[in-house]
Protein backbone atom coordinates (compact mmCIF):
# COMPACT_ATOMS: atom_id res chain seq x y z
CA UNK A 1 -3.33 47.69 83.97
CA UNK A 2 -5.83 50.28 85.75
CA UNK A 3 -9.07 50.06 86.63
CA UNK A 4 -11.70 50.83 83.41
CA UNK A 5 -14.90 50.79 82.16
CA UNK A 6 -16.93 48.93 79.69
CA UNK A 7 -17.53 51.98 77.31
CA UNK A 8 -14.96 52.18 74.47
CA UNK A 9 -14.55 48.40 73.84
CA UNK A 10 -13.35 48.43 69.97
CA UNK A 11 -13.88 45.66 67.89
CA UNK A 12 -12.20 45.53 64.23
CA UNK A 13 -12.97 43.82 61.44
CA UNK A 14 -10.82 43.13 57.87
CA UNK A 15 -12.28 45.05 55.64
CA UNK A 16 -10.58 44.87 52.23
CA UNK A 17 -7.40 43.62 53.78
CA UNK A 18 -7.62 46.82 56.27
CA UNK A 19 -8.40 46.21 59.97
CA UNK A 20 -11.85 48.28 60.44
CA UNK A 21 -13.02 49.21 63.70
CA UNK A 22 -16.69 47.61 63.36
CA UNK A 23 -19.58 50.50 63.67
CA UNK A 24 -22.24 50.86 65.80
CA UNK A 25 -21.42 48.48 68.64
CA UNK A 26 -23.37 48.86 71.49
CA UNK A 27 -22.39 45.79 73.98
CA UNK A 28 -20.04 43.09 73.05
CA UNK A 29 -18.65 40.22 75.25
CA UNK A 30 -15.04 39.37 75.10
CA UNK A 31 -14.08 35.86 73.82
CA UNK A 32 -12.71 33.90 76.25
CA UNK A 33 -9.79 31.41 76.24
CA UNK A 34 -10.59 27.43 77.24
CA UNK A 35 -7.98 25.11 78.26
CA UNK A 36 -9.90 21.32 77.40
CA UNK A 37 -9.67 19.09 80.31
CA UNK A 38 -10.66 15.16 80.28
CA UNK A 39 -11.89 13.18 82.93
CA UNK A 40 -9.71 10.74 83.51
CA UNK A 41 -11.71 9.67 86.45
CA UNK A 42 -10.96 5.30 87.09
CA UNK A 43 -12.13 2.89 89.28
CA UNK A 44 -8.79 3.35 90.93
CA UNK A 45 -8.61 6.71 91.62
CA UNK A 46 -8.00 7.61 95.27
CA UNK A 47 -11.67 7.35 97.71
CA UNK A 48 -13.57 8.30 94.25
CA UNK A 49 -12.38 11.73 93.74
CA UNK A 50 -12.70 12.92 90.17
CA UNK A 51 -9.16 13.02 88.52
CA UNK A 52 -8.76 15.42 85.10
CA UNK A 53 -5.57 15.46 82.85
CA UNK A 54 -4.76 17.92 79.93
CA UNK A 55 -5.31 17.16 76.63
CA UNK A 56 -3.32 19.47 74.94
CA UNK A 57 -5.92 21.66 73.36
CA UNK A 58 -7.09 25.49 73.65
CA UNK A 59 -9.64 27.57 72.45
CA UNK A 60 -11.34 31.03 71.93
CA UNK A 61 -15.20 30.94 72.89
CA UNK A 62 -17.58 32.18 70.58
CA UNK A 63 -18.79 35.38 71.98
CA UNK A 64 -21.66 37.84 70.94
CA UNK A 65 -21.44 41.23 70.26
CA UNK A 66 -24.96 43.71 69.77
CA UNK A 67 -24.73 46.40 66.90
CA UNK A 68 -27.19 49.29 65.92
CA UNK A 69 -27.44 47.64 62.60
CA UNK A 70 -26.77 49.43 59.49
CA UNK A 71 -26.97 47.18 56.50
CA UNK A 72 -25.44 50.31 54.38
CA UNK A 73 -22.43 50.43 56.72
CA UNK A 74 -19.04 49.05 55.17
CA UNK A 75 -18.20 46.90 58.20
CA UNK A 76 -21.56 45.36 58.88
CA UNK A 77 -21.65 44.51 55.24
CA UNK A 78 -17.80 43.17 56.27
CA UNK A 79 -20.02 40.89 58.54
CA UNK A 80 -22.55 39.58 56.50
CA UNK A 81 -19.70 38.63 53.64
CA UNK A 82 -18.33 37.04 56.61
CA UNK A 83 -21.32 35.10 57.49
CA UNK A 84 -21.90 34.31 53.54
CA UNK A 85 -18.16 33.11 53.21
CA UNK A 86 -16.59 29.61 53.75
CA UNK A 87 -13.68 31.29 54.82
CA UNK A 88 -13.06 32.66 58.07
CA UNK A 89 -12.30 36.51 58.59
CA UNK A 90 -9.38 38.64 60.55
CA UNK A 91 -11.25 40.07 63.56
CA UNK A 92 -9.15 41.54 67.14
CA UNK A 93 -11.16 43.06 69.96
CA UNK A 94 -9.04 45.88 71.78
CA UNK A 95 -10.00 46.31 75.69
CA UNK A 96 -11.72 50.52 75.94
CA UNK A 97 -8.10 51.79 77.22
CA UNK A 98 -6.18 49.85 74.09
CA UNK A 99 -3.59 48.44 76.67
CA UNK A 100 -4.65 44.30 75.74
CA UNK A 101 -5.81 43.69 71.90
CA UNK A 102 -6.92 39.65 71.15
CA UNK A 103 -6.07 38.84 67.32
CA UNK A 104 -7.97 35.96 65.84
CA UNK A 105 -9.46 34.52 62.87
CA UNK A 106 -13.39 33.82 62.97
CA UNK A 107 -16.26 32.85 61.92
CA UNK A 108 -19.53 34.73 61.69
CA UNK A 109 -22.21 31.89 62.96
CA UNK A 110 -25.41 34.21 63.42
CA UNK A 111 -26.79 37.10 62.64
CA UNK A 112 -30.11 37.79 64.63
CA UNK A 113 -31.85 41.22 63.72
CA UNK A 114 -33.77 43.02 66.77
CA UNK A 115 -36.16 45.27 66.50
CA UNK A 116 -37.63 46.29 69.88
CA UNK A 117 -40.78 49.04 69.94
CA UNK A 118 -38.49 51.65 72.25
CA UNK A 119 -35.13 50.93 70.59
CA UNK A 120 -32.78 50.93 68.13
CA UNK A 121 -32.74 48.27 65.35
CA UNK A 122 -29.81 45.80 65.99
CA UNK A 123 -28.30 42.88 65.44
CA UNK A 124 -26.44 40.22 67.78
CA UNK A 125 -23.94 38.92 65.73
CA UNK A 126 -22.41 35.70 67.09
CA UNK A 127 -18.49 35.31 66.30
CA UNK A 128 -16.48 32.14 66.68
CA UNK A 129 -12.93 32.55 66.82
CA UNK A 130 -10.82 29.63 65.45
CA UNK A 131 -7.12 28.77 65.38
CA UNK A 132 -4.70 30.55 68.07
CA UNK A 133 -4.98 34.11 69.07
CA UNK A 134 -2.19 36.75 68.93
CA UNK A 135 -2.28 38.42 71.99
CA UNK A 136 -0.48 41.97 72.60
């Protein structure tokens, strides 16, 4: 993949069973993928160095994304259904050249509005993906 920049980053939403690119989204960071690691760490182990071993289980971060928040927009009212729900909602996150897209189901944890003297109104909207990723 080539070099590219940040601007473009595209991050959908199901809205309504269609996959909505959300609007408005000013800076976002990209969930990242955890592999969990134990400390298996015994009196035994060789002249005290730590030891880890797998335990089998992955996940996708939470990340945050920023939005110039539009309460009358169809995909920021996706977000807050999502935050109001039980369930959790189809989300991907497409890199700005569309080359890698990350496909997960999440959870909206946090919705924090922002309104600074100079700027725009906004909201950080915290996202926590659960379950395993598609990744194309």
């Amino acid at each position: 993949m080539a070099k590219q920049g940040g601007f473009g980053l595209q991050i959908k939403i199901d809205v309504s069973g269609t996959m909505t690119a959300v609007a408005h989204v000013l800076d976002s960071d990209l969930p990242e993928q955890e592999r969990i690691i134990a400390d298996a760490t015994g009196h035994d182990s060789a002249n005290g160095h730590a030891e880890y071993l797998s335990t089998g289980l992955r996940q996708i971060n939470e990340f945050k994304m920023t939005l110039a928040w539009d309460a009358t927009e169809s995909t920021h009212q996706a977000i807050l259904a999502a935050y109001n729900s039980d369930s959790a909602v189809g989300m991907s996150v497409a890199d700005p050249a569309g080359t890698e897209t990350i496909a997960f189901n999440a959870f909206i944890t946090k919705i924090g509005r922002v309104s600074e003297k100079k700027g725009v109104y906004k909201a950080e909207v915290t996202v926590q993906p659960t379950g395993a990723p598609t990744i194309s």
